[in-house]
C-alpha atoms as a PDB file:
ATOM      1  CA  UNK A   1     -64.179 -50.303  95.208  1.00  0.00           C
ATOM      2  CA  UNK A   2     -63.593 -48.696  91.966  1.00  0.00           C
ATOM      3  CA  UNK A   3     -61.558 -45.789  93.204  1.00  0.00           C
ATOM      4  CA  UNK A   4     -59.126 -48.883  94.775  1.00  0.00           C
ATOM      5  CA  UNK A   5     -59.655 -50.742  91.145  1.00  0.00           C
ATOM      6  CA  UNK A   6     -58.153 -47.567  89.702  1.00  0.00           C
ATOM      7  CA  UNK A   7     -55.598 -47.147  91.797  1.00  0.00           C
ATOM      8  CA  UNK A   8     -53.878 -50.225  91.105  1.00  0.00           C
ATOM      9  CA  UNK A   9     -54.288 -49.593  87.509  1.00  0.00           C
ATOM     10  CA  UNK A  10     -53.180 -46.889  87.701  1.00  0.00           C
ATOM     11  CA  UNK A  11     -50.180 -48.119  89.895  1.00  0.00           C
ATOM     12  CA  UNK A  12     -49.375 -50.600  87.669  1.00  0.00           C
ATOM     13  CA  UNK A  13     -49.219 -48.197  84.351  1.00  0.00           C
ATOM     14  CA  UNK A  14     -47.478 -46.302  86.312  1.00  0.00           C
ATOM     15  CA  UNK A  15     -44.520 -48.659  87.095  1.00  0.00           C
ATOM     16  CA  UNK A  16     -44.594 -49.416  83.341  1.00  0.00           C
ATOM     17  CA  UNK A  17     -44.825 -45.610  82.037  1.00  0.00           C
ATOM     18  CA  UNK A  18     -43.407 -43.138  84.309  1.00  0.00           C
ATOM     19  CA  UNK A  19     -44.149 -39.868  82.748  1.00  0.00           C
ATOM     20  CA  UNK A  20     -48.023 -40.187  83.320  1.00  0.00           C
ATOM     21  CA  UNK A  21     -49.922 -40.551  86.401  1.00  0.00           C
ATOM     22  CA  UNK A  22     -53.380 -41.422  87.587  1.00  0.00           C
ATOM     23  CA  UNK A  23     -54.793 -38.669  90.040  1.00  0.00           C
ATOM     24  CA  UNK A  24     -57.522 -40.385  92.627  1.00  0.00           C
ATOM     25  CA  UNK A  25     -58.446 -36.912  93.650  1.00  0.00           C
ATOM     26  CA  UNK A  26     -61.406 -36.047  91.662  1.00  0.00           C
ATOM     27  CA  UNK A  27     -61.221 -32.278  92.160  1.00  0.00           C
ATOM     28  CA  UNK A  28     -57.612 -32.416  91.516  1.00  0.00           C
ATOM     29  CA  UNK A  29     -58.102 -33.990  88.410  1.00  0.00           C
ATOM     30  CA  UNK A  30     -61.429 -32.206  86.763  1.00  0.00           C
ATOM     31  CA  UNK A  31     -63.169 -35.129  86.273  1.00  0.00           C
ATOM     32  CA  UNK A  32     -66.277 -33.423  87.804  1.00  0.00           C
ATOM     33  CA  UNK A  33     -66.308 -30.460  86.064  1.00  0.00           C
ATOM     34  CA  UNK A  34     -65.589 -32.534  83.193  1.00  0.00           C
ATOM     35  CA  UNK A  35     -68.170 -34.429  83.624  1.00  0.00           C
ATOM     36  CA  UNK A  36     -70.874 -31.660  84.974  1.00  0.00           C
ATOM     37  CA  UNK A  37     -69.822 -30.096  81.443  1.00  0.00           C
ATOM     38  CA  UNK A  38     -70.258 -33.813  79.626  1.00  0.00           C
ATOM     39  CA  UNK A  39     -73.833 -33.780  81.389  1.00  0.00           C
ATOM     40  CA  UNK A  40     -74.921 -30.255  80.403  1.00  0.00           C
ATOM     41  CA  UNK A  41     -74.006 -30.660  76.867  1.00  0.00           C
ATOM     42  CA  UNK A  42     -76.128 -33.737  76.361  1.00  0.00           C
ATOM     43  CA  UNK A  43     -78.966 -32.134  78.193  1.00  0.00           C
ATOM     44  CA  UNK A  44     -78.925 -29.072  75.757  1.00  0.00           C
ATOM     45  CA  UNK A  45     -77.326 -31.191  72.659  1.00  0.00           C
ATOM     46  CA  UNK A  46     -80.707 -34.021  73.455  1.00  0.00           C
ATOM     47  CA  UNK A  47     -83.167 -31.213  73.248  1.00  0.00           C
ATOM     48  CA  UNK A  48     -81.493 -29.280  69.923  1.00  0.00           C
ATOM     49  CA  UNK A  49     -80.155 -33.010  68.598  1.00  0.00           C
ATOM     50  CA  UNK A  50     -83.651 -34.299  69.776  1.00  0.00           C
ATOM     51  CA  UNK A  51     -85.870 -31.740  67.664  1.00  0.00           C
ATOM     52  CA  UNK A  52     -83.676 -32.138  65.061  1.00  0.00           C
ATOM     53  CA  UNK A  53     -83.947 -35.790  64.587  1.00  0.00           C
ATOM     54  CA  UNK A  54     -87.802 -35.460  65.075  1.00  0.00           C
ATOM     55  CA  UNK A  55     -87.463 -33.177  62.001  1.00  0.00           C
ATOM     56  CA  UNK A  56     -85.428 -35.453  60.395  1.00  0.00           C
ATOM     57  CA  UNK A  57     -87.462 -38.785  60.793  1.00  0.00           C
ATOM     58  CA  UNK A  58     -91.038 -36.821  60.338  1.00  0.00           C
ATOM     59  CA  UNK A  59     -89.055 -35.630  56.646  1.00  0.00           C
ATOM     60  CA  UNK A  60     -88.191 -39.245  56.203  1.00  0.00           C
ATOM     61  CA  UNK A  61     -91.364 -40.463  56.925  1.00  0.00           C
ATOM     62  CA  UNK A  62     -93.450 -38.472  54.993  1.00  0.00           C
ATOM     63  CA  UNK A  63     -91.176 -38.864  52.111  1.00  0.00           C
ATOM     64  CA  UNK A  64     -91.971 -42.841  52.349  1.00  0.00           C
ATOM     65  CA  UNK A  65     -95.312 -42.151  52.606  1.00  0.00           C
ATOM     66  CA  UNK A  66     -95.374 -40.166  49.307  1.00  0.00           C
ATOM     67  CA  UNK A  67     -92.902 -43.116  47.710  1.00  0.00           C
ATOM     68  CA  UNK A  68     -95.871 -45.535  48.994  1.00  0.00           C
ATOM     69  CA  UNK A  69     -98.389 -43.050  47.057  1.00  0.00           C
ATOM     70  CA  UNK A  70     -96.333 -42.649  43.836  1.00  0.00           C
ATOM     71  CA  UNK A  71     -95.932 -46.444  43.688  1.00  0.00           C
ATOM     72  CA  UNK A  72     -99.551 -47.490  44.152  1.00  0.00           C
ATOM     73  CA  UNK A  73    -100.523 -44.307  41.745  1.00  0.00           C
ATOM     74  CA  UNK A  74     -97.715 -45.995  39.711  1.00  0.00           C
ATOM     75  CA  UNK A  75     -99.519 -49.544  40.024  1.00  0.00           C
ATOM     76  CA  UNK A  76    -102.673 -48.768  38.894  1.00  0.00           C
ATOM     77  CA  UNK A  77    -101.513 -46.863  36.059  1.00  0.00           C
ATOM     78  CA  UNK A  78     -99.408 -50.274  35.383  1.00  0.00           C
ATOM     79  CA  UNK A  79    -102.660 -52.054  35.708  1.00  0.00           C
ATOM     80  CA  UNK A  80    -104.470 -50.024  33.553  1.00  0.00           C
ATOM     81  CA  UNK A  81    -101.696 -50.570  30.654  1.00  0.00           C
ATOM     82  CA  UNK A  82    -102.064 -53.445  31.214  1.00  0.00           C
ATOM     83  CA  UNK A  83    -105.790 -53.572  30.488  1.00  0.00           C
ATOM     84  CA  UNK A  84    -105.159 -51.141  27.161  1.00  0.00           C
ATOM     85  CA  UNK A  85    -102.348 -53.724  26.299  1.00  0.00           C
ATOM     86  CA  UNK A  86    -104.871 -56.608  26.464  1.00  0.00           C
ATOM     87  CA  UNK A  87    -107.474 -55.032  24.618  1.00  0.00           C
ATOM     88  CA  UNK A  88    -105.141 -53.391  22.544  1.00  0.00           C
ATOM     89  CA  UNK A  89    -103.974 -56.928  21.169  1.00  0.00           C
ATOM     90  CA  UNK A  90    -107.229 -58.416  21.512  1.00  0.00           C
ATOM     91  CA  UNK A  91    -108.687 -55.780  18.825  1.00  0.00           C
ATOM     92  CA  UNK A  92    -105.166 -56.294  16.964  1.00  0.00           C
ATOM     93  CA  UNK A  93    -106.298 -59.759  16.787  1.00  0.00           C
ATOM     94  CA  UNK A  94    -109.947 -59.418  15.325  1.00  0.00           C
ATOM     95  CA  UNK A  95    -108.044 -56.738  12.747  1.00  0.00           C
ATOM     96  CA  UNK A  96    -106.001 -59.644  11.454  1.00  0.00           C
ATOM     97  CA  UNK A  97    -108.768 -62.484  11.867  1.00  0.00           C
ATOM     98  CA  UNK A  98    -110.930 -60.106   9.641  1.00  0.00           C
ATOM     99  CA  UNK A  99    -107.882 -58.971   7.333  1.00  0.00           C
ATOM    100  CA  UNK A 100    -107.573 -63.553   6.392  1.00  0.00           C
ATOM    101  CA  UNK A 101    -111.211 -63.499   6.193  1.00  0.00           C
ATOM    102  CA  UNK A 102    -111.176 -60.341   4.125  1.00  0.00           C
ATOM    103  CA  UNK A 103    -108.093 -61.646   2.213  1.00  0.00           C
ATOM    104  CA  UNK A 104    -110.083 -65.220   1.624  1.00  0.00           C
ATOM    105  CA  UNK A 105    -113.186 -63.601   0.466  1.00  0.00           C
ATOM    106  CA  UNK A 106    -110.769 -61.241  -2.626  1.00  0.00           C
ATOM    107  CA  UNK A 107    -109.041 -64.259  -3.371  1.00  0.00           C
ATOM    108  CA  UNK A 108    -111.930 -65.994  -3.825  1.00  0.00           C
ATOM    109  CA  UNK A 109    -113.938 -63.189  -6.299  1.00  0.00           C
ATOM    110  CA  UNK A 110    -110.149 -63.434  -8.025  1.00  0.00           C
ATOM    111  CA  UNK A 111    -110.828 -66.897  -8.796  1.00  0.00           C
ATOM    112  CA  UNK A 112    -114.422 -66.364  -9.774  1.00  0.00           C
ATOM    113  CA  UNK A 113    -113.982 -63.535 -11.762  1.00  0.00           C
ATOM    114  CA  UNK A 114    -110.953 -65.369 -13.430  1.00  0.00           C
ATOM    115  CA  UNK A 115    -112.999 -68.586 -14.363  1.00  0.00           C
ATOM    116  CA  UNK A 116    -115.744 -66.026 -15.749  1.00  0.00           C
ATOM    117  CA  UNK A 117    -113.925 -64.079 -17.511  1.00  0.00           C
ATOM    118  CA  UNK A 118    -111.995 -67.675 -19.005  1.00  0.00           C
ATOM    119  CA  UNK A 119    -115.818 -68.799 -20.158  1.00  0.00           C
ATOM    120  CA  UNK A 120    -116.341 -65.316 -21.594  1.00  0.00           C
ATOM    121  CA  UNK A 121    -113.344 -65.856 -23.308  1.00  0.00           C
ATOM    122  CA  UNK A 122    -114.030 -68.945 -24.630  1.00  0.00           C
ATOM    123  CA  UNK A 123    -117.654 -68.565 -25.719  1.00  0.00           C
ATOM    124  CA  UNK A 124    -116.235 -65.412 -27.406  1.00  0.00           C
ATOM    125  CA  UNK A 125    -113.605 -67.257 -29.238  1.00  0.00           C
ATOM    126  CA  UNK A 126    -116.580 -70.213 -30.308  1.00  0.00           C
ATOM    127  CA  UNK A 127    -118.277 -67.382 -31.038  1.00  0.00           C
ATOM    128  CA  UNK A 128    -115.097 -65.767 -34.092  1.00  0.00           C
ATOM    129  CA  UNK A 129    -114.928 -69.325 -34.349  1.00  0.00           C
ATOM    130  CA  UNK A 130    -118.503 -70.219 -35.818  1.00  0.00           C
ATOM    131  CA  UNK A 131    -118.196 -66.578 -37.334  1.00  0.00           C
ATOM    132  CA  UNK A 132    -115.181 -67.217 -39.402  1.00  0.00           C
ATOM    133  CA  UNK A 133    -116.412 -70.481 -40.346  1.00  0.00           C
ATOM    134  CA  UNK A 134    -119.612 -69.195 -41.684  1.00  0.00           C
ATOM    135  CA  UNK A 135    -118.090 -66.435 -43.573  1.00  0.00           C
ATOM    136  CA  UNK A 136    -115.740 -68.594 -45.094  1.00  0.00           C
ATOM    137  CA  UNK A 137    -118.547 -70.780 -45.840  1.00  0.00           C
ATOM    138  CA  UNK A 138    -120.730 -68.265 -47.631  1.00  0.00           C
ATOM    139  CA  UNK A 139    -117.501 -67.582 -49.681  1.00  0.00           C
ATOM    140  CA  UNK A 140    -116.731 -71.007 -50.664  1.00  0.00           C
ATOM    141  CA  UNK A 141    -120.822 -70.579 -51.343  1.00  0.00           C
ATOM    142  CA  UNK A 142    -120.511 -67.912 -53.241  1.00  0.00           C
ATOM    143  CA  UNK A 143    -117.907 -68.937 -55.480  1.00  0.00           C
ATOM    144  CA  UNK A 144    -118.899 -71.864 -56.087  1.00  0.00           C
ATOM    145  CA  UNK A 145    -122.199 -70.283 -57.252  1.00  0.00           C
ATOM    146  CA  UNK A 146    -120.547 -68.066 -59.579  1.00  0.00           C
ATOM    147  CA  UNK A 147    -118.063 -70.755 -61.276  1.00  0.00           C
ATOM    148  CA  UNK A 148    -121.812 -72.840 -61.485  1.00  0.00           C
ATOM    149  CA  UNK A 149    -123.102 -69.590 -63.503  1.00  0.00           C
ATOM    150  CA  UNK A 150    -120.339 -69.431 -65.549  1.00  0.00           C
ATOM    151  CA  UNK A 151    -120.424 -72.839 -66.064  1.00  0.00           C
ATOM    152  CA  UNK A 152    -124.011 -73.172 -67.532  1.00  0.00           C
ATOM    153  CA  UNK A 153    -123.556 -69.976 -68.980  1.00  0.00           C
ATOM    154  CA  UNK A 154    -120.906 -71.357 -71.014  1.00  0.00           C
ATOM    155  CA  UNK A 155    -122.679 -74.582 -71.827  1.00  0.00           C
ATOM    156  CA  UNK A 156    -126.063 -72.749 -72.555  1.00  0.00           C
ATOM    157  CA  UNK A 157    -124.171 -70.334 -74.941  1.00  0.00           C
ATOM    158  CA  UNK A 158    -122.858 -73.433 -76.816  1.00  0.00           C
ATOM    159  CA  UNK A 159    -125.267 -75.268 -76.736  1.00  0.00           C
ATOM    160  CA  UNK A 160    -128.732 -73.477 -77.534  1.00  0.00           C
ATOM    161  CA  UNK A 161    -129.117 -71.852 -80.412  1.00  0.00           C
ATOM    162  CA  UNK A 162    -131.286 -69.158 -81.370  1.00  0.00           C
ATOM    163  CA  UNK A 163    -135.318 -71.352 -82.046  1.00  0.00           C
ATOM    164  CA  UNK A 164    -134.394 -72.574 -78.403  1.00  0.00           C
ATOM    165  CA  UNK A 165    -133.964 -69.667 -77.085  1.00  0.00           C
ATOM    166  CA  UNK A 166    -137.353 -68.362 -78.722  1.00  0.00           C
ATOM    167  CA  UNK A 167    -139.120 -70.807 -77.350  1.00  0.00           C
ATOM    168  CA  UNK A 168    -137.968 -70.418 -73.938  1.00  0.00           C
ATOM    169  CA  UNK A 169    -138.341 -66.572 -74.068  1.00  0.00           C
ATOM    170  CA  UNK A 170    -142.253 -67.395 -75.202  1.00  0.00           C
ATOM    171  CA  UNK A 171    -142.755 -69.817 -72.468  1.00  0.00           C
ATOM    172  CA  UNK A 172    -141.517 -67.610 -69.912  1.00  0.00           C
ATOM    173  CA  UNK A 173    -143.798 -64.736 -71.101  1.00  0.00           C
ATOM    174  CA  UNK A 174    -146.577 -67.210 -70.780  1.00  0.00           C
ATOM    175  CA  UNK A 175    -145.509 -67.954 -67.325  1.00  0.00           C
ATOM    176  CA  UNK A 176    -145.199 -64.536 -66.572  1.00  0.00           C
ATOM    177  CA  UNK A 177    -148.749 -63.918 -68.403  1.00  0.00           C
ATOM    178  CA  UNK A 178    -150.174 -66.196 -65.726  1.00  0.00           C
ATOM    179  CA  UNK A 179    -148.903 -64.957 -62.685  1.00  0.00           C
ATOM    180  CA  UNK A 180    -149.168 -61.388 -63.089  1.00  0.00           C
ATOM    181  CA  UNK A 181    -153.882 -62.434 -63.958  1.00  0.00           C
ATOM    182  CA  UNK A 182    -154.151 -64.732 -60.920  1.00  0.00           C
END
């Protein structure tokens, strides 16, 4: 049935194209031998094609088996960045709790030390204060003693006269008679 399929293709290019023919004689026409040849080269062409392609897939496969490897070698590695990462900020995060508290604590002892030193200050300034003021006041003291001295000195000198000034020179021997016996 296929040979007579054939043929009236054949036939029919034929009456279309006359310079080539269809030959219905296989061993006129070397489609056995063709096809003996066709049949021995895949036979030998499987085997060295086969091998080959075993190579080839056994290459391929054991190169996604070490992809596999790398990438769960790569995971974990991930995963353990991931850990340092998260303690990493976690510590970064006590550092700059501590640093506000640290920070806090200075600038409180600033203020501290800032209102002592202020009440140092001041007492030290009450302190020149009261200084100056008694200085100033044994001045005024002491000048006012010496313009009283000069003062009774010059109303003594004018106005005792030499038997008054006897008489108070004995009494004060007498005085001084007494307190050097007792």
């Amino acid at each position: 049935m296929n040979i007579e399929v054939f043929n009236f293709i054949s036939q029919k290019y034929l009456s279309l194209n006359s310079g080539i023919s269809f030959s219905s004689n296989f061993l006129e026409a070397n489609v056995l031998n063709i096809s003996l040849l066709l049949a021995g080269l895949i036979y030998v062409l499987k085997q060295f094609l086969g091998s080959l392609l075993v190579e080839r897939q056994n290459k391929v496969i054991l190169a996604i088996n070490e992809s596999e490897e790398r990438l769960k070698q790569a995971n974990i590695r991930l995963n353990e960045a991931n850990k340092q990462l998260e303690q990493t900020q976690l510590i970064i995060d006590q550092i700059i709790k501590e640093a506000k508290i640290t920070a806090q604590r200075v600038n409180q002892s600033i203020l501290e030390q800032g209102k002592l030193d202020v009440e140092k200050l001041t007492s030290s300034s009450k302190a020149s204060i009261l200084s100056a003021e008694n200085l100033v006041k044994n001045q005024i003291q002491q000048q006012i003693i010496h313009l009283a001295i000069n003062k009774v000195s010059l109303q003594l000198k004018n106005e005792i006269d030499a038997s008054i000034q006897s008489k108070l020179i004995d009494q004060n021997i007498i005085h001084l008679k007494g307190n050097i016996s007792v």
